[in-house]
Protein backbone atom coordinates (compact mmCIF):
# COMPACT_ATOMS: atom_id res chain seq x y z
CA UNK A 1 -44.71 -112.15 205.97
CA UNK A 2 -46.56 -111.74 209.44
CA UNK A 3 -49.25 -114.24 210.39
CA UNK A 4 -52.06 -113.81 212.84
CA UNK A 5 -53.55 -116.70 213.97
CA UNK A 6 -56.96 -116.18 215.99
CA UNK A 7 -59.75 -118.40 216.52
CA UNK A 8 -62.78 -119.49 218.85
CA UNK A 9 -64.35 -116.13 218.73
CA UNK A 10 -67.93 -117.49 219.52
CA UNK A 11 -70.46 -115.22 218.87
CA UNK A 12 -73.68 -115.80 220.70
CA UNK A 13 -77.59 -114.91 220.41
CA UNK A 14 -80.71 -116.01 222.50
CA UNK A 15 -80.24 -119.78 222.75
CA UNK A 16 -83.68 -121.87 222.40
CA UNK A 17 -84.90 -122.97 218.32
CA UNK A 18 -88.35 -124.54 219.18
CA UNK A 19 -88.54 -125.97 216.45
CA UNK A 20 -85.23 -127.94 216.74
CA UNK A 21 -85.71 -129.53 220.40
CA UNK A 22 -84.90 -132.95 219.00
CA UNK A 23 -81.22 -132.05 219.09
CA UNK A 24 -80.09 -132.72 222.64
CA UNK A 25 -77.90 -129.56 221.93
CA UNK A 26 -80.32 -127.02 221.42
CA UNK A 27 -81.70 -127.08 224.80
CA UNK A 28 -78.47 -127.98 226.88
CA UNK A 29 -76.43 -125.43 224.95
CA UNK A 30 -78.93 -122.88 226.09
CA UNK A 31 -79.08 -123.43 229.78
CA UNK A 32 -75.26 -123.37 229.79
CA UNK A 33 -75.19 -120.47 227.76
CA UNK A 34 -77.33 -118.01 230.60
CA UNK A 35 -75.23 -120.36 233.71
CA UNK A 36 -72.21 -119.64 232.40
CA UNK A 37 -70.79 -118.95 228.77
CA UNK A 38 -72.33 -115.68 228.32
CA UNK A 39 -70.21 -114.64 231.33
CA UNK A 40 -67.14 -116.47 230.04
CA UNK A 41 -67.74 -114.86 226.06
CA UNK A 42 -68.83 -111.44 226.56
CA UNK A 43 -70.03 -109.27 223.93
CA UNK A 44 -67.81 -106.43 224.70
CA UNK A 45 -64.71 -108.67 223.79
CA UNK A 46 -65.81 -108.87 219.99
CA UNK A 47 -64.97 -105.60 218.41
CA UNK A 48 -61.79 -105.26 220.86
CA UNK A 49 -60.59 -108.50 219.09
CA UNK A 50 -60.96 -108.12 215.99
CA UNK A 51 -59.62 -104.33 215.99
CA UNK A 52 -56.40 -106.05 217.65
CA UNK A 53 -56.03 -108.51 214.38
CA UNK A 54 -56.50 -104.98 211.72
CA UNK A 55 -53.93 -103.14 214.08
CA UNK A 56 -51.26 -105.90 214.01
CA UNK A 57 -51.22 -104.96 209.89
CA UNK A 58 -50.77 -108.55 209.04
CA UNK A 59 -49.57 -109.88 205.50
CA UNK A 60 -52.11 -113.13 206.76
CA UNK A 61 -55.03 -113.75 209.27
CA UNK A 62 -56.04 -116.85 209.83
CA UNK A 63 -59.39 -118.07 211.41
CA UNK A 64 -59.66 -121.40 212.51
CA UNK A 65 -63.30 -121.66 213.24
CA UNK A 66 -66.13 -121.23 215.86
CA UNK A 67 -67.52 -118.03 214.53
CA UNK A 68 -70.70 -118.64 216.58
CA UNK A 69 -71.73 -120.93 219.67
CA UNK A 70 -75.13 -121.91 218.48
CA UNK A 71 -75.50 -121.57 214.69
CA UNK A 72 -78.12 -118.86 214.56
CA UNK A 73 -79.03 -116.73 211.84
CA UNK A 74 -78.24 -113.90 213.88
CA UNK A 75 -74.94 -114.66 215.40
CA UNK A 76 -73.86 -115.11 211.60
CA UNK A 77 -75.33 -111.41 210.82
CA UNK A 78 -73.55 -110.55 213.32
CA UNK A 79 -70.07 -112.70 212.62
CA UNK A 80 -69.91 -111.46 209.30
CA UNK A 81 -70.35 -107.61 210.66
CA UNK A 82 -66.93 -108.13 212.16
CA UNK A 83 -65.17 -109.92 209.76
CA UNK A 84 -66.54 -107.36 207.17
CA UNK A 85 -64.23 -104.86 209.02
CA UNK A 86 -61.09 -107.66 209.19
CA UNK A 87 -61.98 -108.12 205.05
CA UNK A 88 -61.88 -104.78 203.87
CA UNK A 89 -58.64 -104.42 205.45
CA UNK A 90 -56.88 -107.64 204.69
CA UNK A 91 -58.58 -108.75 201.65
CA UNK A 92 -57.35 -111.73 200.45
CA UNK A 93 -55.13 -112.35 203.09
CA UNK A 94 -57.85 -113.56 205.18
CA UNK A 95 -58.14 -117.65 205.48
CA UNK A 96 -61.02 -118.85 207.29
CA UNK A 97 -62.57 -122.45 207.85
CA UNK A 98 -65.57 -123.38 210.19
CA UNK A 99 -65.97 -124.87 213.63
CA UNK A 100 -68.06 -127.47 215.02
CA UNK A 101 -70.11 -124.71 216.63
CA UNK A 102 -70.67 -123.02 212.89
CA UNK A 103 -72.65 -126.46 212.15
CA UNK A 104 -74.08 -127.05 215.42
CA UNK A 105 -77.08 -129.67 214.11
CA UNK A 106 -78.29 -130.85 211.01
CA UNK A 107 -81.08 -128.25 210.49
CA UNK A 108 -78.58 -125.28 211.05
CA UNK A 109 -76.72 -126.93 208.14
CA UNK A 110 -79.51 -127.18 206.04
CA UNK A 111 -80.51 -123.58 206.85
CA UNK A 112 -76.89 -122.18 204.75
CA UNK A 113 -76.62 -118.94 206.80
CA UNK A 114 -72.91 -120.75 207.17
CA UNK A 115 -72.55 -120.07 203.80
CA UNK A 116 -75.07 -117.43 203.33
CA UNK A 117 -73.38 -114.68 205.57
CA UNK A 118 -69.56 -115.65 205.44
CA UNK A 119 -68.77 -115.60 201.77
CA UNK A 120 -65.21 -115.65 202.34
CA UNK A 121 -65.44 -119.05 203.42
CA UNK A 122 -64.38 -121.48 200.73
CA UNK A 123 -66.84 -124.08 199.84
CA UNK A 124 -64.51 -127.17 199.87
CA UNK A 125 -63.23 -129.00 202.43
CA UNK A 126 -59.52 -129.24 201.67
CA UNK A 127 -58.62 -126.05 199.97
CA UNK A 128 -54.74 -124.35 199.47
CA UNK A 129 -53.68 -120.74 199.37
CA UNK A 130 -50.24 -120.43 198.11
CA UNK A 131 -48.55 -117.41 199.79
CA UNK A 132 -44.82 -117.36 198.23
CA UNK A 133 -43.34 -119.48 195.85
CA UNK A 134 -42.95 -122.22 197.96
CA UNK A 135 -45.05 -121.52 201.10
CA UNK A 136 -48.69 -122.79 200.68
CA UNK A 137 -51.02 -123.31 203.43
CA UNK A 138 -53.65 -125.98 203.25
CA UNK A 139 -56.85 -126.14 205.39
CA UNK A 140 -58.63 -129.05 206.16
CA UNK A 141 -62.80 -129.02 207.24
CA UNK A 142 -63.80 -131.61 209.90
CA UNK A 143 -66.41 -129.76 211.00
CA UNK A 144 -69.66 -131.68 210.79
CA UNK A 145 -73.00 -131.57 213.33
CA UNK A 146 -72.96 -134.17 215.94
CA UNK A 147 -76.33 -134.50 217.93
CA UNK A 148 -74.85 -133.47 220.88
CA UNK A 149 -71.25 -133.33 221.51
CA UNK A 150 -68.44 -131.76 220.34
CA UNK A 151 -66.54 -133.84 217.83
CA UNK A 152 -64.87 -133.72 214.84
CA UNK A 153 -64.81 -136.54 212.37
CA UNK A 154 -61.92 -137.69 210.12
CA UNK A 155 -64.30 -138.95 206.98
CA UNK A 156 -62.21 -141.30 204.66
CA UNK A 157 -62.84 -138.89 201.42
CA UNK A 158 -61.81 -135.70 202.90
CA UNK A 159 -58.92 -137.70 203.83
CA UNK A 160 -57.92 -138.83 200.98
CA UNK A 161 -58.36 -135.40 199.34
CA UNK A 162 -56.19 -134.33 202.38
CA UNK A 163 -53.25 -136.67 201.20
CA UNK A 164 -53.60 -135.97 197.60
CA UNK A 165 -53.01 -132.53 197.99
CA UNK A 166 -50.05 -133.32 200.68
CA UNK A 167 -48.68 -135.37 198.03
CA UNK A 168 -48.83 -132.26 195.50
CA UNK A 169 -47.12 -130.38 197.95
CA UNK A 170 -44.31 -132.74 198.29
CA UNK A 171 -43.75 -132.67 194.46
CA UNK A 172 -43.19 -129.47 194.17
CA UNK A 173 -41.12 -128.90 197.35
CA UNK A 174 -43.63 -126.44 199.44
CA UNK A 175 -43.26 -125.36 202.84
CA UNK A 176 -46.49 -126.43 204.51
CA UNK A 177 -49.04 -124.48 206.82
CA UNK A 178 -51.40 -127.04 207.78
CA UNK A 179 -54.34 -125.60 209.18
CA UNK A 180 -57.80 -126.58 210.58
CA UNK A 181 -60.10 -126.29 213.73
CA UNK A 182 -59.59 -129.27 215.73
CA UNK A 183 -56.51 -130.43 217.70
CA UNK A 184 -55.02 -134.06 216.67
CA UNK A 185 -52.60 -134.08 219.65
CA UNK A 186 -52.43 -131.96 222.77
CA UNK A 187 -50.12 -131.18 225.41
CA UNK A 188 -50.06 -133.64 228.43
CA UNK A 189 -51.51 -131.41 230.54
CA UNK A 190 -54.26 -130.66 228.69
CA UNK A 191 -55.60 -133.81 227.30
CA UNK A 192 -58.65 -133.88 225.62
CA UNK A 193 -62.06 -135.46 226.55
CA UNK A 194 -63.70 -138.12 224.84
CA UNK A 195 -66.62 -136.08 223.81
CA UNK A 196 -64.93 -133.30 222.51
CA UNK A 197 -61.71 -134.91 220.45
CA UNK A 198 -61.12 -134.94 217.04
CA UNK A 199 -62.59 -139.04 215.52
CA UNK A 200 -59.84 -140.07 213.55
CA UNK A 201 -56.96 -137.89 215.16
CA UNK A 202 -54.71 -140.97 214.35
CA UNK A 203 -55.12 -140.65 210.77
CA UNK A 204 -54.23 -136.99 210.85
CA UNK A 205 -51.31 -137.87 213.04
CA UNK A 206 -50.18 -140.36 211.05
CA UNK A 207 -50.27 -137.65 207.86
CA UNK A 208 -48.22 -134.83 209.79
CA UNK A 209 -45.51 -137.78 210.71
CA UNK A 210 -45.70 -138.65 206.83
CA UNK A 211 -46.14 -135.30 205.26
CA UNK A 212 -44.01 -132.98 208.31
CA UNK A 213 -45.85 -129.80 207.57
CA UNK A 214 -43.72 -126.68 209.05
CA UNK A 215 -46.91 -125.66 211.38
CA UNK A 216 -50.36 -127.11 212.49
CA UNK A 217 -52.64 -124.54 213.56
CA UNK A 218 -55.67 -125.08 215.16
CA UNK A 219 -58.13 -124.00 218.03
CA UNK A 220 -61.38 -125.83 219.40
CA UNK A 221 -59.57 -126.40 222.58
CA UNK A 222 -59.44 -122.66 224.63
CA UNK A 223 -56.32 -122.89 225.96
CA UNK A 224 -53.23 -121.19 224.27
CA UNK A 225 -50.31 -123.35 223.40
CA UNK A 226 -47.47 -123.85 221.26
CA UNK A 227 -45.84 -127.45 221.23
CA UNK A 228 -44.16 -130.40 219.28
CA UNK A 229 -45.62 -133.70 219.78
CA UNK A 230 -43.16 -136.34 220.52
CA UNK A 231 -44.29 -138.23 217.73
CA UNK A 232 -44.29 -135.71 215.21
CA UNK A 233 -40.92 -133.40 216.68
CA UNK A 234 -40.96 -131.83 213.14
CA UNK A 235 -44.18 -129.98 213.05
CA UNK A 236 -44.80 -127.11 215.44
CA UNK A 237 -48.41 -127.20 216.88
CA UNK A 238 -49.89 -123.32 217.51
CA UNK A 239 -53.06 -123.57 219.25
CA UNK A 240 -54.41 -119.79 219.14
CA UNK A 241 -57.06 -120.34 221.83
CA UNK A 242 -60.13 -117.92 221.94
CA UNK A 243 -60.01 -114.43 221.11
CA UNK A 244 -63.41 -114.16 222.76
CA UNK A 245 -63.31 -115.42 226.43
CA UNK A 246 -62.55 -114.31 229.39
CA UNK A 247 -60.29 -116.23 232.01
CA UNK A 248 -58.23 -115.61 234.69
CA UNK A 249 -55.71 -117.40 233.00
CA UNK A 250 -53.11 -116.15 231.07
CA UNK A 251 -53.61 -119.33 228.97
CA UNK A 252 -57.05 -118.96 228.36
CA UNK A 253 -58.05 -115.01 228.70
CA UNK A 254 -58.59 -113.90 225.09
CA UNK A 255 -56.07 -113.54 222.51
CA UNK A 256 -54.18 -114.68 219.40
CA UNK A 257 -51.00 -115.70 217.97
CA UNK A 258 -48.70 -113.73 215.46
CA UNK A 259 -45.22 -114.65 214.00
CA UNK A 260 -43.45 -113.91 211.07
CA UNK A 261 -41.90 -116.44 208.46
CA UNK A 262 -39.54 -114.99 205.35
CA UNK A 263 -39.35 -117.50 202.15
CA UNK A 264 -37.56 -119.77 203.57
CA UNK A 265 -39.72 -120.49 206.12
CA UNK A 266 -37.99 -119.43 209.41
CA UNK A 267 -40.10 -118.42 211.98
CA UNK A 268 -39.15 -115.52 213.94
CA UNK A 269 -40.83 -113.35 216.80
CA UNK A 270 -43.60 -115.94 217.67
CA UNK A 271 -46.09 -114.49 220.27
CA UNK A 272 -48.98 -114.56 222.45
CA UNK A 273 -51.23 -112.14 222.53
CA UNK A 274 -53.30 -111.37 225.67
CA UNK A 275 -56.37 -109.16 226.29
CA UNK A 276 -56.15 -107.30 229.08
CA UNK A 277 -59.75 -107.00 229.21
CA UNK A 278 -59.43 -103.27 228.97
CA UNK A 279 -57.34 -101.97 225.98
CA UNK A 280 -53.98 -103.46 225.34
CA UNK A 281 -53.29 -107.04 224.25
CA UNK A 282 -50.31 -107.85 225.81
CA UNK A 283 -47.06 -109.36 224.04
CA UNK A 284 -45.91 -112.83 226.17
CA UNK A 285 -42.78 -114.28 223.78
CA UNK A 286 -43.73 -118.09 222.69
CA UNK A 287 -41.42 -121.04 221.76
CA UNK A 288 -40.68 -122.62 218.51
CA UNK A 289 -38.46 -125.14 219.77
């Protein structure tokens, strides 16, 4: 099977809700939005990316959230324009869960566009797709609004619904892609902020120790990476990065992960990905080990 793993696309409209200027975010994520993030996501990058994921062919593409910055009816419209193209090609083979900035405050959540333009998008918060007899990947949803940072939050019953299904999965032998949008351990030169990390990472650490899923794949954090935290050695961590922003580093210019895994689960020809911000995405050769 070949994987693509992309993420952190980030899809952006006019910035200010009026009607929502309660939320701390809606009027700080505008003014950085026209000082800077518009120049660091820009809108030319979106159909480039998501032609790259149809032209790799793969047998699985997944999406590991932040669809849009701000939550806006229209950046949805205009998400699920793209991913319309991504569906009809890969069908079924598409696996997709929601970022922090797909339920950027309360209201937006209340609104449904979420669920109202991505329809792909399952509607629970630990899901499974089994892709070979004993290869299943399971996705978990910590996305949740936060009035105004960037957080994730562990919640005890999506936890627990989390280790049931691990549990299932160790009962009937499966190979494990563990997948969702926020990082529960980073490389040491990249550590993550206070205001931006995952609330509960130790409970999902403490689960990948337990459970030793094959990969973790995840994005939230816009730098590419592929690692194996010393305190988990067993499960590879793929962080995919954006496919939407634009960097002068190799690490953080747009792009996307692919591999391929045969039924056994060996992972061969793991790679980055790289926009060249022109028309070829450039092939730089990752580690597994």
């Amino acid at each position: 099977m070949k994987f693509v793993h992309f993420g952190d696309l980030h899809v952006w409209s006019r910035g200010f809700v009026w009607r929502e200027l309660q939320y701390p975010k809606r009027w700080i994520g505008p003014v950085n939005l026209w000082l800077n993030r518009r120049k660091r996501f820009p809108p030319a990058y979106r159909l480039p990316a998501i032609d790259a994921v149809i032209k790799e062919k793969p047998d699985i593409a997944v999406f590991t959230g932040d669809f849009t910055t701000f939550s806006l009816r229209e950046e949805f419209v205009m998400a699920s324009a793209l991913f319309e193209r991504l569906f009809e090609k890969v069908g079924d083979g598409l696996i997709a869960l929601p970022g922090n900035h797909d339920r950027y405050t309360e209201a937006a959540v209340r609104k449904g566009h979420l669920e109202d333009y991505l329809t792909f998008l399952s509607k629970d918060r630990v899901f499974t797709r089994q892709l070979a007899p004993r290869i299943t990947v399971v996705c978990v949803d910590h996305a949740y609004p936060v009035l105004w940072r960037s957080n994730g939050i562990v919640k005890d019953e999506v936890h627990e619904q989390l280790v049931e299904t691990m549990e299932r999965m160790r009962r009937t032998n499966q190979i494990v892609i563990l997948a969702g949008h926020f990082p529960f351990a980073t490389p040491p030169k990249h550590p993550e902020s206070w205001e931006h990390k995952l609330i509960g990472e130790e409970k999902m650490l403490a689960l990948v120790k337990e459970y030793k899923p094959k990969l973790y794949l995840h994005g939230h954090k816009h730098v590419r990476w592929s690692f194996r935290p010393d305190s988990c050695p067993d499960t590879l961590c793929l962080n995919c990065g954006s496919i939407g922003m634009k960097s002068e580093s190799r690490e953080k210019q747009a792009g996307y992960i692919t591999w391929e895994m045969d039924d056994r689960g060996e992972i061969r020809k793991l790679t980055a990905k790289v926009y060249d911000g022109i028309s070829e995405w450039v092939p730089h050769p990752l580690s597994a080990d």
